[in-house]
Protein backbone atom coordinates (compact mmCIF):
# COMPACT_ATOMS: atom_id res chain seq x y z
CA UNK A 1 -16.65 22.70 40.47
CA UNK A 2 -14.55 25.48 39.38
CA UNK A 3 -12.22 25.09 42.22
CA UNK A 4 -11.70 21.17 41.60
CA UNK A 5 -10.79 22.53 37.69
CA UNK A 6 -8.37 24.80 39.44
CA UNK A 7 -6.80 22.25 41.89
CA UNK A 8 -6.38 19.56 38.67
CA UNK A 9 -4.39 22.46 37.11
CA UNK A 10 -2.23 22.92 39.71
CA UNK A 11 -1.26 19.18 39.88
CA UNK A 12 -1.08 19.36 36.09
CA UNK A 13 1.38 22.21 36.23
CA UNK A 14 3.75 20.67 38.97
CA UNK A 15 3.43 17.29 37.48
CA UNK A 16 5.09 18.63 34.05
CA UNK A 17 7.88 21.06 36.23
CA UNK A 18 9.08 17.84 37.91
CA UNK A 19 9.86 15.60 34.98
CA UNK A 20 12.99 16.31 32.70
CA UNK A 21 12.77 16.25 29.19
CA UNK A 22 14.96 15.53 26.05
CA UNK A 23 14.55 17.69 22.79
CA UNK A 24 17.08 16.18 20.31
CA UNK A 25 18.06 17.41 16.77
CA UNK A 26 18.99 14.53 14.48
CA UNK A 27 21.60 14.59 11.83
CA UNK A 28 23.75 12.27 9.81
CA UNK A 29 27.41 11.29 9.33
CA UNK A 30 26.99 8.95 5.87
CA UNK A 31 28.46 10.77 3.43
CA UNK A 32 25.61 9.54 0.68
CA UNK A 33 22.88 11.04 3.02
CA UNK A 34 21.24 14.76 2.83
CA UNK A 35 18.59 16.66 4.75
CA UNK A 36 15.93 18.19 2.69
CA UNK A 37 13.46 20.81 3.82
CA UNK A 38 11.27 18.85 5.89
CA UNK A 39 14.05 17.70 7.91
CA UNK A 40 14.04 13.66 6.63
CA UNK A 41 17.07 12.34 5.99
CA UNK A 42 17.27 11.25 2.05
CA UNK A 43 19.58 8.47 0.27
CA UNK A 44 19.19 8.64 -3.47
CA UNK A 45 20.55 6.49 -6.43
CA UNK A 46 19.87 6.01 -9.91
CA UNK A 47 16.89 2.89 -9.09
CA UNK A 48 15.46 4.11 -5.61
CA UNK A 49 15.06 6.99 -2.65
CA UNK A 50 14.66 6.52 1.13
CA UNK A 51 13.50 8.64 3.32
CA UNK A 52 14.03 8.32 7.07
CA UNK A 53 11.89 10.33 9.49
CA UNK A 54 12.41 10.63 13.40
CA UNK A 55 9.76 13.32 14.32
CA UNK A 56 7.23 12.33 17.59
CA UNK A 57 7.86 11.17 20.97
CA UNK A 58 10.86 8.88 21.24
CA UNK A 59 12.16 9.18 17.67
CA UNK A 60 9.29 7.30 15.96
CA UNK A 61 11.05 5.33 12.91
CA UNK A 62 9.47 6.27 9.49
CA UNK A 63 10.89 4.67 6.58
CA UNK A 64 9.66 5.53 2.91
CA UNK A 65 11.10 3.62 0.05
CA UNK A 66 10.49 4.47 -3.21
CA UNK A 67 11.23 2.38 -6.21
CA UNK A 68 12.05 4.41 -9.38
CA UNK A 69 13.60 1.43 -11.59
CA UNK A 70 11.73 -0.17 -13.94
CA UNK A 71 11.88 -4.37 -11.74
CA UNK A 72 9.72 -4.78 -8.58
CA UNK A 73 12.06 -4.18 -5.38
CA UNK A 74 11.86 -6.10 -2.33
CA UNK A 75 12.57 -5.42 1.43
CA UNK A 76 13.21 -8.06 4.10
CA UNK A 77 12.38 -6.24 7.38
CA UNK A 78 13.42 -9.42 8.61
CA UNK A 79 16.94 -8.91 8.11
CA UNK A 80 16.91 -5.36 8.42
CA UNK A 81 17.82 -3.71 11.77
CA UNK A 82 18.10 -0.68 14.14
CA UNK A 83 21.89 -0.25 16.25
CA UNK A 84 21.71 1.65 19.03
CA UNK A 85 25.03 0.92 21.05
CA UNK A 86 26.01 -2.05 19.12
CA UNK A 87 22.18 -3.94 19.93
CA UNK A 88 21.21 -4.51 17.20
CA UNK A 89 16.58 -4.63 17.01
CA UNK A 90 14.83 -5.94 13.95
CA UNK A 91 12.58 -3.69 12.02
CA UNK A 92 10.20 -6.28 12.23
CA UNK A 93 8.41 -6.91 15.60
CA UNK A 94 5.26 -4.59 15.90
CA UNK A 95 2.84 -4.67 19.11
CA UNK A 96 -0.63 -4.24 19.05
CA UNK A 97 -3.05 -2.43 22.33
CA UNK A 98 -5.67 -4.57 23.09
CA UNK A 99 -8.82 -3.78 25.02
CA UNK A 100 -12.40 -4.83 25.62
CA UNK A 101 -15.53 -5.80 27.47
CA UNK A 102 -17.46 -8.61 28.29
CA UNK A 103 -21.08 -8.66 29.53
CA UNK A 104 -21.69 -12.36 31.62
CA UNK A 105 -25.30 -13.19 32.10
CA UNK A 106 -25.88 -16.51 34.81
CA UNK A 107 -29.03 -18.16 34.33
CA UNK A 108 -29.85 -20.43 37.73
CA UNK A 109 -33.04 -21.81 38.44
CA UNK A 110 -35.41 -19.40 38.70
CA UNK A 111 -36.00 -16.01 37.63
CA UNK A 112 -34.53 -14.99 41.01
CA UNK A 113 -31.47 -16.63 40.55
CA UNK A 114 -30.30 -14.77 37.49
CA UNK A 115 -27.78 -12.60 37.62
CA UNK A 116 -25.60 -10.01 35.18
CA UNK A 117 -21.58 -8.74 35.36
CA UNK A 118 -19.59 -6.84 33.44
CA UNK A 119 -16.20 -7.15 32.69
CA UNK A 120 -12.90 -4.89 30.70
CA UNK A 121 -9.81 -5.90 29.92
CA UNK A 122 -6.47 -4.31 28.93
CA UNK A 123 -2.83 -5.52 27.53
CA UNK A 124 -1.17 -6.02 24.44
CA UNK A 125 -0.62 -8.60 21.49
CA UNK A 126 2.76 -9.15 19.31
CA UNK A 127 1.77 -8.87 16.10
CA UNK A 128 4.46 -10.36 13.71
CA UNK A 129 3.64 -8.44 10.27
CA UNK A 130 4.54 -9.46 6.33
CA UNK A 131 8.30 -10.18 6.82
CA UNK A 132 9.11 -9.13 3.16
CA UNK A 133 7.70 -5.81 1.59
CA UNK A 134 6.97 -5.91 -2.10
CA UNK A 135 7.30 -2.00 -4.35
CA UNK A 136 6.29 -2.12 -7.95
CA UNK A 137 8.19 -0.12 -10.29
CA UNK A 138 7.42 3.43 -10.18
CA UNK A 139 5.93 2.96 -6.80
CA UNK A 140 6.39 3.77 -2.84
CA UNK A 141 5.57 2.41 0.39
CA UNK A 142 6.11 3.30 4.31
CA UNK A 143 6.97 1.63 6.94
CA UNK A 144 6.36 2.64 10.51
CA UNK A 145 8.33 0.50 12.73
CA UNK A 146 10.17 0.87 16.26
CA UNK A 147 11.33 4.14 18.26
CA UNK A 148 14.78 5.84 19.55
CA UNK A 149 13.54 4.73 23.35
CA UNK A 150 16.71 2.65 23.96
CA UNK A 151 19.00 6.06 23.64
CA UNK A 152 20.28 6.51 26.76
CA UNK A 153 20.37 10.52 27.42
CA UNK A 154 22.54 9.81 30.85
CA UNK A 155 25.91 9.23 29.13
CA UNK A 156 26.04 12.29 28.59
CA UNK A 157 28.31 14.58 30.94
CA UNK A 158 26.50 17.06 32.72
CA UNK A 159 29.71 19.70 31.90
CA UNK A 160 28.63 19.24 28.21
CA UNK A 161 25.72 21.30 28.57
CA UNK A 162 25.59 25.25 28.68
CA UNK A 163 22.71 27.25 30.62
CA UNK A 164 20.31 28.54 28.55
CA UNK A 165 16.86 30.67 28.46
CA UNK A 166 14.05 29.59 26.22
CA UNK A 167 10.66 30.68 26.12
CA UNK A 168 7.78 28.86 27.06
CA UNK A 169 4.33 29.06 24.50
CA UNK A 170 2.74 31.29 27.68
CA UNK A 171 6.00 33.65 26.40
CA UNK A 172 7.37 32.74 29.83
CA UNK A 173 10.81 33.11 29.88
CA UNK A 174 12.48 29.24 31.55
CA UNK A 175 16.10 27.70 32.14
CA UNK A 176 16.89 25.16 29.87
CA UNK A 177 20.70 23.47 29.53
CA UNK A 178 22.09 22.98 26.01
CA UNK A 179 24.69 21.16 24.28
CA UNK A 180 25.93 21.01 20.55
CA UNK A 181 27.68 18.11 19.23
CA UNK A 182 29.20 16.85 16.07
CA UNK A 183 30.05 13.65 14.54
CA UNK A 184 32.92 12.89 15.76
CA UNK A 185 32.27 14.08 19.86
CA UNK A 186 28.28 13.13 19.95
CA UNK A 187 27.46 10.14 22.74
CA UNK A 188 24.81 9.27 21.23
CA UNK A 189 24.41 7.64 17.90
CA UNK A 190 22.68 4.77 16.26
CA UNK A 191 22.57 3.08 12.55
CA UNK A 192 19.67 2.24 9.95
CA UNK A 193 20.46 -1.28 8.12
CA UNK A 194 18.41 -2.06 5.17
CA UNK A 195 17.87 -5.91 3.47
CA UNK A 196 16.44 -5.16 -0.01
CA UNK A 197 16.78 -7.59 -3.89
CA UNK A 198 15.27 -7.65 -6.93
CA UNK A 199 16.66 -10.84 -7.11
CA UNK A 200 16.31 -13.37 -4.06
CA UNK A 201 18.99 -15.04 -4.72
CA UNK A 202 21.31 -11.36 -4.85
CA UNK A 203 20.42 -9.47 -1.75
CA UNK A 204 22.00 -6.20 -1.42
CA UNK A 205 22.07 -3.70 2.02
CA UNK A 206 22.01 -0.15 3.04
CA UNK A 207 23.32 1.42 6.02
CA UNK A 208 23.10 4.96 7.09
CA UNK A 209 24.75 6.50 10.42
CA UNK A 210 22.95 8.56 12.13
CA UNK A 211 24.27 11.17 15.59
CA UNK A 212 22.20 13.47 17.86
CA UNK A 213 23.67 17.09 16.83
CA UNK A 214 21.79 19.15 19.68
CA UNK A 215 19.88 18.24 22.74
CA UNK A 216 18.36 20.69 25.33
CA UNK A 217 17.21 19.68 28.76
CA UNK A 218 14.78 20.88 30.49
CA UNK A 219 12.27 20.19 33.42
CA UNK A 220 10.31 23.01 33.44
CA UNK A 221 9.20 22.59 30.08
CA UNK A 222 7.07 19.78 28.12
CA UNK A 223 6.21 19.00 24.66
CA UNK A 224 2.97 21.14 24.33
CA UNK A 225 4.73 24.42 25.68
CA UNK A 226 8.56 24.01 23.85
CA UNK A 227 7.31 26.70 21.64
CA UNK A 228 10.84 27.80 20.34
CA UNK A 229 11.72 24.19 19.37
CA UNK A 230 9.41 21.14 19.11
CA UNK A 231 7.91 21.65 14.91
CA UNK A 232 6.94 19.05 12.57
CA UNK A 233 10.71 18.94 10.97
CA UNK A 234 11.23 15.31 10.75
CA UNK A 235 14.57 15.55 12.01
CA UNK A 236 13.35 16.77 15.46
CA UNK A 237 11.91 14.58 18.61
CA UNK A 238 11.38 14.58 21.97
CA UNK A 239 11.94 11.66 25.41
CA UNK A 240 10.63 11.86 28.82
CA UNK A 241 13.93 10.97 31.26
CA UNK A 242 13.44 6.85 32.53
């Protein structure tokens, strides 16, 4: 038994050395957008806050909207969007895991002729959610919609990255390459468009720009072991290479 353990982590180890990772810092070129100390991206006026959080595996999409005016505020995830190289994918569209088991009892003729199967099934449902989201004054909601999956990490130049050490949460010291980017040089960015009213009739929209400011890669480290970068700071995820 203990040498079956020991073969399983073996395969586990080699398994994780031979796939490449992405470990992306997030930041933002909208002029009306700061970073606070949890690492989510805030845009503030006078009537409402939103808070935009990427932290997870492929950039999961948090959204928190709070309404701080005094009329009920509205959101139409309908018409509100993610743009990752010009594609623009609604904020709407949501799927569901699905999974089961049936039991399937045959009654024939006789007791002999009886029988009993079992069945499970797996797949997945599209769930289409409330298209609109209502906020009462003085109120907040959040929104977990789509991912960062459609970033595609192989734009990027190979000469853009630097060789770098990083240690591993065995204290292992590991190669890792590195790059640094800002606004104006980063190959990958992707924008936030936001549908909200108070009135139906007066829609109004929000857009924040958003750039990947530092990326490591790495295949001899994964998610559990990055121990010098993966945190909860919201402006911090991770992708396994397609």
């Amino acid at each position: 038994m203990k040498r079956i353990g020991y073969l399983f982590g073996i395969m586990l180890f080699f398994s994780s050395c031979g796939s490449t990772y992405f470990f992306s810092t997030i930041d933002s070129a909208s002029k009306n957008t700061v970073k606070d100390e949890q690492g989510r991206f805030v845009i503030q006026n006078d009537s409402l806050d939103i808070y935009y959080s990427f932290n997870g595996d492929n950039g999961p999409i948090l959204i928190t909207v709070h309404n701080k005016g005094k009329e009920p505020l509205y959101i139409d995830w309908k018409r509100s969007s993610i743009i990752i190289d010009d594609i623009s994918t609604s904020y709407m569209g949501k799927t569901m895991a699905l999974s089961g088991s049936a039991n399937i009892n045959t009654i024939g003729d006789s007791f002999y002729n009886n029988s009993q199967s079992s069945a499970s099934f797996n797949g997945a449902i599209t769930k289409e959610p409330e298209s609109i989201s209502f906020i009462p004054p003085n109120s907040k909601i959040q929104y977990k919609t789509t991912n960062l999956s459609n970033l595609n990490f192989n734009k990027i130049d190979e000469l853009s990255y630097n060789k770098r050490t990083n240690i591993d949460s065995n204290g292992n010291i590991v190669p890792v390459k590195a790059a640094n980017f800002r606004s104006e040089d980063s190959p990958l960015h992707f924008r936030s468009y936001l549908t909200l009213y108070k009135d139906p009739q007066r829609p109004f929209s929000l857009e924040q720009e958003f750039y990947i400011s530092s990326l490591i890669k790495t295949n001899r480290i994964g998610p559990s072991n990055m121990h010098n970068f993966f945190s909860d700071s919201d402006d911090l995820f991770y992708s396994k290479a397609r």
